[in-house]
N, C-alpha and C. Protein backbone atom coordinates (compact mmCIF):
# COMPACT_ATOMS: atom_id res chain seq x y z
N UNK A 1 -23.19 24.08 7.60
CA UNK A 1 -22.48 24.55 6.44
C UNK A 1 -23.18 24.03 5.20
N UNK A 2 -23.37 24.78 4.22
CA UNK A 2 -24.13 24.43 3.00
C UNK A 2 -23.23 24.79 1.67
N UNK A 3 -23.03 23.61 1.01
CA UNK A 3 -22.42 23.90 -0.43
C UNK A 3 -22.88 23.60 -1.59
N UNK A 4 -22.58 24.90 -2.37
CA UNK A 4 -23.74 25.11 -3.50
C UNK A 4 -22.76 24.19 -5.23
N UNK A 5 -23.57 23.31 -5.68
CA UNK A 5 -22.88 22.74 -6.88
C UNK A 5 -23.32 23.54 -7.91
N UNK A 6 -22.16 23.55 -8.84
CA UNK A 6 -22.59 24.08 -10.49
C UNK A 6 -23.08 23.37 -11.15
N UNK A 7 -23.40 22.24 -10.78
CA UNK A 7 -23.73 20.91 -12.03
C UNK A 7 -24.66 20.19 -11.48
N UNK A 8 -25.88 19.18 -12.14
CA UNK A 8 -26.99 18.49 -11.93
C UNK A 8 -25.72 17.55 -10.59
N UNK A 9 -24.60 17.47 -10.95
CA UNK A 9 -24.35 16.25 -10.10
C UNK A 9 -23.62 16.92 -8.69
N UNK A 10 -23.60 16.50 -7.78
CA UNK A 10 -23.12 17.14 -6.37
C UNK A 10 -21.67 16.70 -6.07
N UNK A 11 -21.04 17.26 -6.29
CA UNK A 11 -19.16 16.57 -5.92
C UNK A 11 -18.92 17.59 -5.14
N UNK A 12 -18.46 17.03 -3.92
CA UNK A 12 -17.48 17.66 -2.98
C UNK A 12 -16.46 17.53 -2.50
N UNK A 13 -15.92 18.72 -2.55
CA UNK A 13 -14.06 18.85 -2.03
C UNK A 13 -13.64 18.06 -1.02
N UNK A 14 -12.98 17.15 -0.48
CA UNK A 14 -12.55 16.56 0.28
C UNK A 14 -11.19 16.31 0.46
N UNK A 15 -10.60 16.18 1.41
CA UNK A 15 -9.09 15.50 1.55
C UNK A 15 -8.94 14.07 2.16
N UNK A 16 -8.40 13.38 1.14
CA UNK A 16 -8.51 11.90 1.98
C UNK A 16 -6.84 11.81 2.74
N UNK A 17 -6.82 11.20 4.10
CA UNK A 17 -5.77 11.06 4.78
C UNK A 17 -5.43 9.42 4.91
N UNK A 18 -4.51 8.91 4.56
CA UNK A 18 -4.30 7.68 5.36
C UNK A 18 -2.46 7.76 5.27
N UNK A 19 -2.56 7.58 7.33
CA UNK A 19 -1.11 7.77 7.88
C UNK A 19 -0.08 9.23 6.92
N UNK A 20 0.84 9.13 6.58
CA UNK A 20 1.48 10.31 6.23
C UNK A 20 1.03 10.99 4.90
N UNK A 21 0.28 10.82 3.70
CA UNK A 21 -0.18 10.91 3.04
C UNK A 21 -1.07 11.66 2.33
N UNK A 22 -1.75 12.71 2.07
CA UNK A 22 -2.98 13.19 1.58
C UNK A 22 -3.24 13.65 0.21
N UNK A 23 -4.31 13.38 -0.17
CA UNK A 23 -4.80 14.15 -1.52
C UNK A 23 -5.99 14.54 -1.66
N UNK A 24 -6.05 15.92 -2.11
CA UNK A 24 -7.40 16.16 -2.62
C UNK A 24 -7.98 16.24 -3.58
N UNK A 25 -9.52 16.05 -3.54
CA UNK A 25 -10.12 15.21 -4.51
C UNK A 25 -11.48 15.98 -4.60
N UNK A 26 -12.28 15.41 -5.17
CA UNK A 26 -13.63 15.99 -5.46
C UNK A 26 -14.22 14.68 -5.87
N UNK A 27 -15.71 14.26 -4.80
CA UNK A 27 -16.12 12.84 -5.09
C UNK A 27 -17.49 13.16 -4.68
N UNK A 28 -18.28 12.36 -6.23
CA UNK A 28 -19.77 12.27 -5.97
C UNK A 28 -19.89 12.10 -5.02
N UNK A 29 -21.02 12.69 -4.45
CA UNK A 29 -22.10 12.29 -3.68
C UNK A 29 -23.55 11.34 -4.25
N UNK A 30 -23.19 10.27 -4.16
CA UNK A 30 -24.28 8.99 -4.73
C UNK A 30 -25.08 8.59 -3.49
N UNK A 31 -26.16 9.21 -3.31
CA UNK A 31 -27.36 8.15 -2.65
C UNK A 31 -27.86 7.19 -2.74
N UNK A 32 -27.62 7.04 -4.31
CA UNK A 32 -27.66 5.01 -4.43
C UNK A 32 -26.65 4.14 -4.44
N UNK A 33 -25.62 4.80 -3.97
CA UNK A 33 -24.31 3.84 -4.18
C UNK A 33 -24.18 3.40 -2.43
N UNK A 34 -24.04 1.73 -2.69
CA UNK A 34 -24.61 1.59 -1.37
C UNK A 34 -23.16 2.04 -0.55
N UNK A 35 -21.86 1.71 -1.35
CA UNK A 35 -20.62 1.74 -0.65
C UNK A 35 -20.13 2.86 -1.19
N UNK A 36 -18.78 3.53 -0.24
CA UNK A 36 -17.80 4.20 -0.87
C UNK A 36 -17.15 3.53 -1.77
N UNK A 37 -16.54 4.71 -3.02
CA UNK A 37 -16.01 3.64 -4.12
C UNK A 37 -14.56 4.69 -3.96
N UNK A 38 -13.30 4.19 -4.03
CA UNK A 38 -11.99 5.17 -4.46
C UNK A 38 -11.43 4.10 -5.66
N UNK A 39 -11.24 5.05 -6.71
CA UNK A 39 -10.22 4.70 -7.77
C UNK A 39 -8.88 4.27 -7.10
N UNK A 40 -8.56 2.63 -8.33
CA UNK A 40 -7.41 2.46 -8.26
C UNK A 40 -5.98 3.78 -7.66
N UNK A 41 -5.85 4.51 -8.55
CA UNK A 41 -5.01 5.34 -8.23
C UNK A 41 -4.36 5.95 -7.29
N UNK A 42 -6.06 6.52 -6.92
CA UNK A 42 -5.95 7.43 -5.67
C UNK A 42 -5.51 6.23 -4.13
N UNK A 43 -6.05 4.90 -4.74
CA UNK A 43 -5.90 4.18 -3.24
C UNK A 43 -3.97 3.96 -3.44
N UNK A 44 -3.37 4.07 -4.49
CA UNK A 44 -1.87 3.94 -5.18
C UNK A 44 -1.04 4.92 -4.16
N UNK A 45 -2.00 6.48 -4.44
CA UNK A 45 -1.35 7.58 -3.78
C UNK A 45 -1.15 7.45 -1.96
N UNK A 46 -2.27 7.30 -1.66
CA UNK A 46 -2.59 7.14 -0.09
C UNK A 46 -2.00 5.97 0.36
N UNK A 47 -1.13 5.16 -0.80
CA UNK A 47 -0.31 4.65 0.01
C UNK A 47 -0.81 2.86 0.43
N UNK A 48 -1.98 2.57 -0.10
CA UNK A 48 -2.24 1.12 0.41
C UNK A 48 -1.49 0.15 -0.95
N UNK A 49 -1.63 -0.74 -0.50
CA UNK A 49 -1.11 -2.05 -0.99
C UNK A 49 -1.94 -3.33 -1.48
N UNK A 50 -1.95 -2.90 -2.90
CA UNK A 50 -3.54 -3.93 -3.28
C UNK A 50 -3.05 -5.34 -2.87
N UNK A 51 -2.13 -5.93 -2.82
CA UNK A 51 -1.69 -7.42 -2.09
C UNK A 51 -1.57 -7.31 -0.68
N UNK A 52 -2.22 -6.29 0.00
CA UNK A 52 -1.92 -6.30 1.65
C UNK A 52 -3.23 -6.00 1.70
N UNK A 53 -4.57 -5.49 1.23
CA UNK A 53 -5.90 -5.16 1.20
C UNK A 53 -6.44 -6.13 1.51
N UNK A 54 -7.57 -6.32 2.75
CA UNK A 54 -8.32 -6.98 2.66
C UNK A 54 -9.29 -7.31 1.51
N UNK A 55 -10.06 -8.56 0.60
CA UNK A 55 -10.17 -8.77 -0.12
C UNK A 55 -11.40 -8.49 -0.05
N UNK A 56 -12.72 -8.04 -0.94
CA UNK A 56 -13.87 -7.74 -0.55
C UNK A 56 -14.91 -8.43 -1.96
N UNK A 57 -16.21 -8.71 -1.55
CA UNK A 57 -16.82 -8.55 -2.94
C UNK A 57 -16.73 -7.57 -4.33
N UNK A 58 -17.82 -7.95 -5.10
CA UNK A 58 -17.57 -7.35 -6.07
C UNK A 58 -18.25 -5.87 -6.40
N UNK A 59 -18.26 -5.40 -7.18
CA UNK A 59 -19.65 -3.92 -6.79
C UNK A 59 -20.70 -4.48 -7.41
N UNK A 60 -21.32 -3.96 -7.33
CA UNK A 60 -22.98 -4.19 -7.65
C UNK A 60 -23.75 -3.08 -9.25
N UNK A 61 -25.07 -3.40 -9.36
CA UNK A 61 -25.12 -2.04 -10.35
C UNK A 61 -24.31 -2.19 -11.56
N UNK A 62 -24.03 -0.87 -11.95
CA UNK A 62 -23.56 0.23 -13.29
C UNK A 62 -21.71 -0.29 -12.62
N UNK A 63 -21.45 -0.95 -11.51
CA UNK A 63 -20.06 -0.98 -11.64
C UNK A 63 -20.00 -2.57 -11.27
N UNK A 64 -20.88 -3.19 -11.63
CA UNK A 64 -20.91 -4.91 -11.35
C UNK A 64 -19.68 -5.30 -12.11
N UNK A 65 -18.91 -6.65 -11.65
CA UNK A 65 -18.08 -7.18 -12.16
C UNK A 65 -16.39 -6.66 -11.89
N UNK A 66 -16.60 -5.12 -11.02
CA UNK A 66 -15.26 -4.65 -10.83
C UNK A 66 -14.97 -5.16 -9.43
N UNK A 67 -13.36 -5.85 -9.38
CA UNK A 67 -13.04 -6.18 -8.36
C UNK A 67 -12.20 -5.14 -7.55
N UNK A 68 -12.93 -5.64 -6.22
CA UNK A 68 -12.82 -4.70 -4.99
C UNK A 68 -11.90 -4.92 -3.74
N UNK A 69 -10.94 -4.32 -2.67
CA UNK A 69 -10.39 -4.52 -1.18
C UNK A 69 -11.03 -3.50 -0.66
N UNK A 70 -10.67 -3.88 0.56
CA UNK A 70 -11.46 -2.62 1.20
C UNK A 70 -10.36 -2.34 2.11
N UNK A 71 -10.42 -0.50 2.20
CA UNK A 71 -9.63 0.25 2.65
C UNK A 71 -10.47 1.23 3.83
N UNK A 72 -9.63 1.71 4.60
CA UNK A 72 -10.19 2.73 5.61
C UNK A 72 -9.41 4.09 5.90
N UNK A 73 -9.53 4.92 5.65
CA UNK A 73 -8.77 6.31 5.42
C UNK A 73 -9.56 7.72 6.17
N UNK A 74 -9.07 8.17 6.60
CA UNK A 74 -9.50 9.30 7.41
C UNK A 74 -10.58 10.37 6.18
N UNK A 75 -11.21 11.14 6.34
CA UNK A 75 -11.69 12.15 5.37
C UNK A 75 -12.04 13.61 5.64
N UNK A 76 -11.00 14.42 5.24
CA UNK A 76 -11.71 15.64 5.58
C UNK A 76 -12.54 16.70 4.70
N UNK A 77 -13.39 17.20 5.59
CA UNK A 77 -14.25 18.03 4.70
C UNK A 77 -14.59 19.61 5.53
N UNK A 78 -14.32 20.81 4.72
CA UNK A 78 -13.60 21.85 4.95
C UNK A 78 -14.88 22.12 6.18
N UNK A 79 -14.85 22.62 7.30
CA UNK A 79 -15.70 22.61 8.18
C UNK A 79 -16.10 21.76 8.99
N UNK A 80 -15.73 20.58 8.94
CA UNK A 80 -16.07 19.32 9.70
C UNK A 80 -14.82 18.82 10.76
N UNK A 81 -14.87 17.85 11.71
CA UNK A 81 -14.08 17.53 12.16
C UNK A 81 -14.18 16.28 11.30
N UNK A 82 -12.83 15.55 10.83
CA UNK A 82 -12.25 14.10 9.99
C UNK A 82 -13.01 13.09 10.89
N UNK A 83 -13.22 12.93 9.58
CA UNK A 83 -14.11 11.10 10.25
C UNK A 83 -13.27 9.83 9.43
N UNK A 84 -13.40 8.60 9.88
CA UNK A 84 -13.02 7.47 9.35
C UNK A 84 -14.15 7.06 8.58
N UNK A 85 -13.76 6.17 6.79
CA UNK A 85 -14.00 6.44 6.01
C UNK A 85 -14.13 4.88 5.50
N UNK A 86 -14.85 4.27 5.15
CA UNK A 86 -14.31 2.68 4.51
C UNK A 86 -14.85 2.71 3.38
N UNK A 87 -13.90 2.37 2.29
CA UNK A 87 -13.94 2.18 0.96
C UNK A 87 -13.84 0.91 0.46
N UNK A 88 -14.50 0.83 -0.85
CA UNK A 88 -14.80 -0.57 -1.50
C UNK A 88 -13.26 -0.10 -2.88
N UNK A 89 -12.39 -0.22 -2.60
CA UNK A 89 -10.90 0.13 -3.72
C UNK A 89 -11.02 -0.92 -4.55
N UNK A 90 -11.24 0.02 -6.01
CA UNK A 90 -11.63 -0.46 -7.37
C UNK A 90 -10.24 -1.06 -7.86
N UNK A 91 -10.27 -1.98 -8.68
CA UNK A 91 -8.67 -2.26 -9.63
C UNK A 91 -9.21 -1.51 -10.84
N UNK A 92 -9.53 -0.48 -11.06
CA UNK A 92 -9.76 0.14 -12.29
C UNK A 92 -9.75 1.80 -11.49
N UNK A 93 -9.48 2.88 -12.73
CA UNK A 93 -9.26 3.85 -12.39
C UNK A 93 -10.46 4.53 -13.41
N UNK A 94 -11.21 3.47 -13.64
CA UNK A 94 -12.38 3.97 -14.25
C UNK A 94 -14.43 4.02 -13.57
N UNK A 95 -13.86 4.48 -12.57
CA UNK A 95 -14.45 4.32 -11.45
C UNK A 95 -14.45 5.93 -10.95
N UNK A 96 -15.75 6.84 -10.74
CA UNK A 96 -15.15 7.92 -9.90
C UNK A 96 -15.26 7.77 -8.41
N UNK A 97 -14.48 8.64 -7.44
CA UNK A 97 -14.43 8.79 -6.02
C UNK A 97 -16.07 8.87 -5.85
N UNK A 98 -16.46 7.82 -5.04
CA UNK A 98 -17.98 8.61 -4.38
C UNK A 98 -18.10 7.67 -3.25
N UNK A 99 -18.75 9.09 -2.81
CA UNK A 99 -19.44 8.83 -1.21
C UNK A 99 -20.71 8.09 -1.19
N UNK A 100 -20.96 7.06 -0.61
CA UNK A 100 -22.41 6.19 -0.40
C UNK A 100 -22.58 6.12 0.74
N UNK A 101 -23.48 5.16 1.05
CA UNK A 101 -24.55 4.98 2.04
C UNK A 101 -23.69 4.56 3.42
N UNK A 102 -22.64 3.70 2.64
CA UNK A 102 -21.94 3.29 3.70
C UNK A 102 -20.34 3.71 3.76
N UNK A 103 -19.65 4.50 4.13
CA UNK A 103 -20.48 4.73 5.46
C UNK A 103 -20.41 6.56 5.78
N UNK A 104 -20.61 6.72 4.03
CA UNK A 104 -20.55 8.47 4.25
C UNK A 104 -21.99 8.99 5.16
N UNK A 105 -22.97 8.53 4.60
CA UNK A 105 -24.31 8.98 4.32
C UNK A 105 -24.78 8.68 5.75
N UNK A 106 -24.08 7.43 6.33
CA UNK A 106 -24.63 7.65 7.92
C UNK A 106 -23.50 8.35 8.91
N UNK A 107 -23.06 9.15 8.45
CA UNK A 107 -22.09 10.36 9.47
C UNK A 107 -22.42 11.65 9.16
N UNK A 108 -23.09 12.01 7.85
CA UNK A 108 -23.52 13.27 7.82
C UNK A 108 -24.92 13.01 7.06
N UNK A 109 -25.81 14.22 7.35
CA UNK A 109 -27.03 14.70 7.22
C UNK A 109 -26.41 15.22 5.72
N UNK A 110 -27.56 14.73 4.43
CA UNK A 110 -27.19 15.13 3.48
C UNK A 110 -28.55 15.60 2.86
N UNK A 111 -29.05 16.79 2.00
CA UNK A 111 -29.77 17.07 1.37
C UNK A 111 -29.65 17.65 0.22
N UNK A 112 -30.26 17.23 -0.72
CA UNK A 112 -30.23 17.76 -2.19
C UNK A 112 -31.42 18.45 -2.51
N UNK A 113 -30.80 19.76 -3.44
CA UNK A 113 -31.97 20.03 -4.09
C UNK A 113 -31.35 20.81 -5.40
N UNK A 114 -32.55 20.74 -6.20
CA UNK A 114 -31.94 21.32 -7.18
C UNK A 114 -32.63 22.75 -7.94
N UNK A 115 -33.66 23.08 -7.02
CA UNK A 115 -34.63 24.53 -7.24
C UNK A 115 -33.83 25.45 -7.97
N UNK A 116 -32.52 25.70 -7.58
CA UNK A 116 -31.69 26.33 -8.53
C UNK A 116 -31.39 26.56 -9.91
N UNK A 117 -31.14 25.31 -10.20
CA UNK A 117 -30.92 24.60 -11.70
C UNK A 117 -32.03 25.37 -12.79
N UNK A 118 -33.44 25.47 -12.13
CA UNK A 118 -34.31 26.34 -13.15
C UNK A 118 -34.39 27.42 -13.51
């Protein structure tokens, strides 16, 4: 399955699941982001509990200094069978949803191009 972006940047439709819960979303696709990142919020909606979160480092980069738990949530993506998902959950909602290295990027085959764009 191949999906075509309107914009230099690649965001894809997804539904995040954890237990009774879902929302959908639209979240970079970052090849340099070593972790999944979910906004405060969205981890609000799905239902986790930032005082019940396991406690995690901090991010690294362009989002250094934001403190992190880490969460695990099902993910679906329209054509795929749902995979389990572990996120680095921001205390800021200034943070967008994106998929990284770990552990989007090693469950699916990802390629970019942008030949289009010209």
């Amino acid at each position: 399955m191949r999906y075509s972006f309107n914009t230099a940047l690649p965001f894809l439709p997804i539904e995040l699941i954890n237990k009774n819960k879902a929302i959908k979303a639209e979240a970079l696709l970052d090849s340099g982001s070593t972790v999944n990142v979910l906004p405060y919020s969205l981890g609000l909606t799905l239902g986790f509990d930032w005082n019940l979160a396991k406690s995690a480092n901090h991010l690294t980069g362009s989002l250094s200094g934001i403190t992190i738990r880490g969460v695990i949530c099902h993910c679906s993506i329209n054509g795929f069978l749902p995979v389990r998902l572990a996120f680095a959950w921001a205390d800021t909602n200034n943070v967008r949803l994106i998929l990284g290295q770990q552990n989007f990027f090693a469950l699916f085959d990802i390629c970019f191009s942008n030949s289009s764009l010209g």
